[in-house]
N, C-alpha and C. Protein backbone atom coordinates (compact mmCIF):
# COMPACT_ATOMS: atom_id res chain seq x y z
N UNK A 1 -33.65 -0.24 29.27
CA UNK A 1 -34.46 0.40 28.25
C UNK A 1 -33.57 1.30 27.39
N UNK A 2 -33.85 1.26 26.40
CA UNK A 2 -32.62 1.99 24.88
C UNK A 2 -33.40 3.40 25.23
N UNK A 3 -32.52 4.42 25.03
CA UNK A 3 -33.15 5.52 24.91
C UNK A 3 -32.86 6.14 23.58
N UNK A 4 -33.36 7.17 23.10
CA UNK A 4 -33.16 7.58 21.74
C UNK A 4 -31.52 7.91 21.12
N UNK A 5 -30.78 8.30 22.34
CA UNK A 5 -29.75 8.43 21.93
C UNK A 5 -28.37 6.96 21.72
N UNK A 6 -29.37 6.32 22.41
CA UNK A 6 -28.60 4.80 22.20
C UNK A 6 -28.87 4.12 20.88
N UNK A 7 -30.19 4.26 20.46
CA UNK A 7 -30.71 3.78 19.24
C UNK A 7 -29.99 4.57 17.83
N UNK A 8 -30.10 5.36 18.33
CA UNK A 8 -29.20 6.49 17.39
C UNK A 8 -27.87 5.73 16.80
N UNK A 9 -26.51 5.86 18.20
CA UNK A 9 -25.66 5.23 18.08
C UNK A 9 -25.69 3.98 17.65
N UNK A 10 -26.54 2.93 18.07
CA UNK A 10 -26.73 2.01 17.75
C UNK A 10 -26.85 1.66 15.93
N UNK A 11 -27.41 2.97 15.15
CA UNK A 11 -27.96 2.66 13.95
C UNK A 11 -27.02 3.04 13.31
N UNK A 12 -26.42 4.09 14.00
CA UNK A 12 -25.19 4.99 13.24
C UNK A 12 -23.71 3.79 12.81
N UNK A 13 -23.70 2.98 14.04
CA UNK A 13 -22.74 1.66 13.74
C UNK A 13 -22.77 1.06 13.02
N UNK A 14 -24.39 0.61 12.51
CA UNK A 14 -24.67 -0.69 12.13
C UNK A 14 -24.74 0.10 10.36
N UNK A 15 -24.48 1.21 10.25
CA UNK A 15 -24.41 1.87 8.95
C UNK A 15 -23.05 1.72 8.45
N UNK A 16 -22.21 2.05 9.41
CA UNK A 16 -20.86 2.39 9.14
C UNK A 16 -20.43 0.90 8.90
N UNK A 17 -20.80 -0.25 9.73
CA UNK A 17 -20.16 -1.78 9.77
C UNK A 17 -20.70 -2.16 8.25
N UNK A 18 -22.14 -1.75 7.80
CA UNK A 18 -22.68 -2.11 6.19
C UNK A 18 -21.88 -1.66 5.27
N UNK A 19 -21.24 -0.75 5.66
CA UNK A 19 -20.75 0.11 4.71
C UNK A 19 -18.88 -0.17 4.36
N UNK A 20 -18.55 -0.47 5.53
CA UNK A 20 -16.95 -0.98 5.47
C UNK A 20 -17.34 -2.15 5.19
N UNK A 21 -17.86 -3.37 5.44
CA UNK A 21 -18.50 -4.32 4.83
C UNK A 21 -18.74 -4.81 3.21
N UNK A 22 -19.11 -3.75 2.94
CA UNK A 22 -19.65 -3.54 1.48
C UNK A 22 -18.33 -3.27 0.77
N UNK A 23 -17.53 -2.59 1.10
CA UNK A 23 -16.40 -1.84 0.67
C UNK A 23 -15.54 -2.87 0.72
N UNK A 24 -15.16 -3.73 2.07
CA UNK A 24 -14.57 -4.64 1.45
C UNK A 24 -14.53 -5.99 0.89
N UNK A 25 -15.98 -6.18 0.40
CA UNK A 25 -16.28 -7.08 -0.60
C UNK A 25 -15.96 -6.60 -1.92
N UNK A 26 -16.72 -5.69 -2.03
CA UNK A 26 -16.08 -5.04 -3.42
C UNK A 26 -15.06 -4.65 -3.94
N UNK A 27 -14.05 -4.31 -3.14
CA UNK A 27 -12.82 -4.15 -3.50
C UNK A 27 -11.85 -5.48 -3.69
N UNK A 28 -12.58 -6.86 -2.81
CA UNK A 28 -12.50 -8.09 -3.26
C UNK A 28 -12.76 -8.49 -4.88
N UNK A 29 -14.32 -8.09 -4.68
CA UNK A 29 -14.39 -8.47 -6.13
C UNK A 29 -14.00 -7.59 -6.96
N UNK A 30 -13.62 -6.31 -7.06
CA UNK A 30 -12.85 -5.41 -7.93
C UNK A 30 -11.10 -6.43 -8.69
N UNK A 31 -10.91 -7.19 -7.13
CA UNK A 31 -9.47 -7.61 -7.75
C UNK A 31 -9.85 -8.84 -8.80
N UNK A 32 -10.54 -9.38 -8.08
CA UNK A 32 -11.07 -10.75 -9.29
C UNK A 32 -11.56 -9.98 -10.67
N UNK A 33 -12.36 -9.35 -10.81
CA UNK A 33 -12.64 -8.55 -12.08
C UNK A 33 -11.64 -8.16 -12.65
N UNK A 34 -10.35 -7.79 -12.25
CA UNK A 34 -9.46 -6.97 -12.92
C UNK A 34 -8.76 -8.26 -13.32
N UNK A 35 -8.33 -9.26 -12.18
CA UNK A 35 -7.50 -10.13 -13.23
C UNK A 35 -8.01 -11.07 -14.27
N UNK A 36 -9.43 -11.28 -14.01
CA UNK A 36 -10.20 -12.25 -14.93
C UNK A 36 -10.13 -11.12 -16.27
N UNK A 37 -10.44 -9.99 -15.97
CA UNK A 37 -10.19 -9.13 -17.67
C UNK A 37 -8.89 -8.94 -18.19
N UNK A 38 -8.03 -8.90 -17.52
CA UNK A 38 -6.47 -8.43 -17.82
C UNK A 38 -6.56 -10.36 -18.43
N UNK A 39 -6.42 -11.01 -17.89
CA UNK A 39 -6.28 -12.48 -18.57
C UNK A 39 -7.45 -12.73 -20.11
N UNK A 40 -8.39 -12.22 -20.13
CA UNK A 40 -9.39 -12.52 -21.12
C UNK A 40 -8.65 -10.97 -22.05
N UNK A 41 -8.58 -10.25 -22.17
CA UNK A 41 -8.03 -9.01 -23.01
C UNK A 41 -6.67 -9.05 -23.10
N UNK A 42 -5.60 -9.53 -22.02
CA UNK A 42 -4.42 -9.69 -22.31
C UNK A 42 -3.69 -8.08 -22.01
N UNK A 43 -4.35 -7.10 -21.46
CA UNK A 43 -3.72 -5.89 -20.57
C UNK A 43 -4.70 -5.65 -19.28
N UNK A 44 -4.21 -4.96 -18.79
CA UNK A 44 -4.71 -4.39 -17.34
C UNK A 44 -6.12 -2.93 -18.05
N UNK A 45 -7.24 -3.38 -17.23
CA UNK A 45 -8.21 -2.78 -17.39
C UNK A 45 -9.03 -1.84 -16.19
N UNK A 46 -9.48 -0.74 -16.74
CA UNK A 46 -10.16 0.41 -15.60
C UNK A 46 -12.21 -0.39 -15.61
N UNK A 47 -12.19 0.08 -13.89
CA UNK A 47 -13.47 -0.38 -13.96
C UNK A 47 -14.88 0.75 -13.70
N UNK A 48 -15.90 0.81 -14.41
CA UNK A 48 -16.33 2.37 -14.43
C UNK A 48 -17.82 1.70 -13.75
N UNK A 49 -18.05 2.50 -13.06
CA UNK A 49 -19.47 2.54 -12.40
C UNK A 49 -20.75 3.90 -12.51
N UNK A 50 -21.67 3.33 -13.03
CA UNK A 50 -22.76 4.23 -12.94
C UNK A 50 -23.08 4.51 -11.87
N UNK A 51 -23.79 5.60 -11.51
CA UNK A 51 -23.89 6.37 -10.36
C UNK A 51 -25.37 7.15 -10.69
N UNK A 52 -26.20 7.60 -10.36
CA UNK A 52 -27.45 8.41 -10.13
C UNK A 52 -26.92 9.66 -10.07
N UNK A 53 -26.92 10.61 -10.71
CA UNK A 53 -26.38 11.95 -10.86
C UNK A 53 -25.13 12.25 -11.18
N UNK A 54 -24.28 11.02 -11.72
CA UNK A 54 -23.48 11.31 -11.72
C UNK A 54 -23.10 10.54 -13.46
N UNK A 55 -21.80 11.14 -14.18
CA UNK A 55 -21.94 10.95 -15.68
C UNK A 55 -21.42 9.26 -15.17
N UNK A 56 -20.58 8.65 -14.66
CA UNK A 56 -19.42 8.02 -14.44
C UNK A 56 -18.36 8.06 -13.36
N UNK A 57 -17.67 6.94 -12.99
CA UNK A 57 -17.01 6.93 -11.96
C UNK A 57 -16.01 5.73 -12.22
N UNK A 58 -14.71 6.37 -12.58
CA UNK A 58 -13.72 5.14 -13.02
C UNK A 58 -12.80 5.08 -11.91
N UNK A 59 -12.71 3.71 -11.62
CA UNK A 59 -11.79 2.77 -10.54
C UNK A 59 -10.60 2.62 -11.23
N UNK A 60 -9.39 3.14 -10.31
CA UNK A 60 -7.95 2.72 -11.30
C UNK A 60 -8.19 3.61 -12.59
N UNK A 61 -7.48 4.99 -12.64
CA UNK A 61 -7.72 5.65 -13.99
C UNK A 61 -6.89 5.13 -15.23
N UNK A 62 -6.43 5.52 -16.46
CA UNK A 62 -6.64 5.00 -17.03
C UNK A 62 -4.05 5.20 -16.69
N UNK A 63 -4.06 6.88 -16.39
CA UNK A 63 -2.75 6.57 -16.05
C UNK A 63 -2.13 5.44 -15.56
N UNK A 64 -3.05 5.50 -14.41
CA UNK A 64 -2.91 3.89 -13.65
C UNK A 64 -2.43 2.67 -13.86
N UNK A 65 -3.58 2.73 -14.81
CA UNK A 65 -3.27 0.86 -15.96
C UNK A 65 -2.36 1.25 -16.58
N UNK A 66 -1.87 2.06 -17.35
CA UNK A 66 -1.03 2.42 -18.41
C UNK A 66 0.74 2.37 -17.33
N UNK A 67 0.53 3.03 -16.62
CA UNK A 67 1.54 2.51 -15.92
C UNK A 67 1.83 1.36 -14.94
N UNK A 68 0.78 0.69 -14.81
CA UNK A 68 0.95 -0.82 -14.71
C UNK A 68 1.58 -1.63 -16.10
N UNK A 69 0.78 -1.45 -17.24
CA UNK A 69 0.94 -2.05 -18.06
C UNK A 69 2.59 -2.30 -18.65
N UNK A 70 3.14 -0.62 -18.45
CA UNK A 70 4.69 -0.47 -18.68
C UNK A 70 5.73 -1.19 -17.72
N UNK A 71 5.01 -1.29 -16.25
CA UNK A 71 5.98 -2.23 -15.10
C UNK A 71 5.98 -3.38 -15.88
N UNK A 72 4.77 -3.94 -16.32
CA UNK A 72 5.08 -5.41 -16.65
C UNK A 72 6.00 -5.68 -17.87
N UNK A 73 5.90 -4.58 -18.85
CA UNK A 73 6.35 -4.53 -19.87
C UNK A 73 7.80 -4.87 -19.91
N UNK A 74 8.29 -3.76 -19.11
CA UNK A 74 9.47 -3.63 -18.83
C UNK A 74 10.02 -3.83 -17.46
């Protein structure tokens, strides 16, 4: 029989496994997004996400790309 503190743990896992889960799909598809735009625009691009209370949330700032863009350059 589960007792409350097993169920607990139990839910607390199955949050954390959704969640690294999630994270690394998306950071999957973060890489496909970046090279399908860097190939369709022809430079390396930042990816910004809306958020609920929040203004914005940019992936890879913009230093970032900009100093990607100069490795390749040069």
């Amino acid at each position: 029989m589960n007792t409350p503190e097993s169920d607990m743990e139990q839910a607390k896992f199955a949050r954390e496994w959704v969640r690294a889960h999630a994270a690394k799909k998306m950071a999957k598809y973060e890489k496909k997004l970046r090279r399908a735009a860097k190939d369709f625009f022809g430079h390396p691009v930042s990816i910004a996400y809306v958020k609920p209370g929040v203004m914005f949330e940019i992936k890879g700032t913009v230093e970032k790309t900009q100093a990607a863009a100069e490795r390749e350059k040069g």
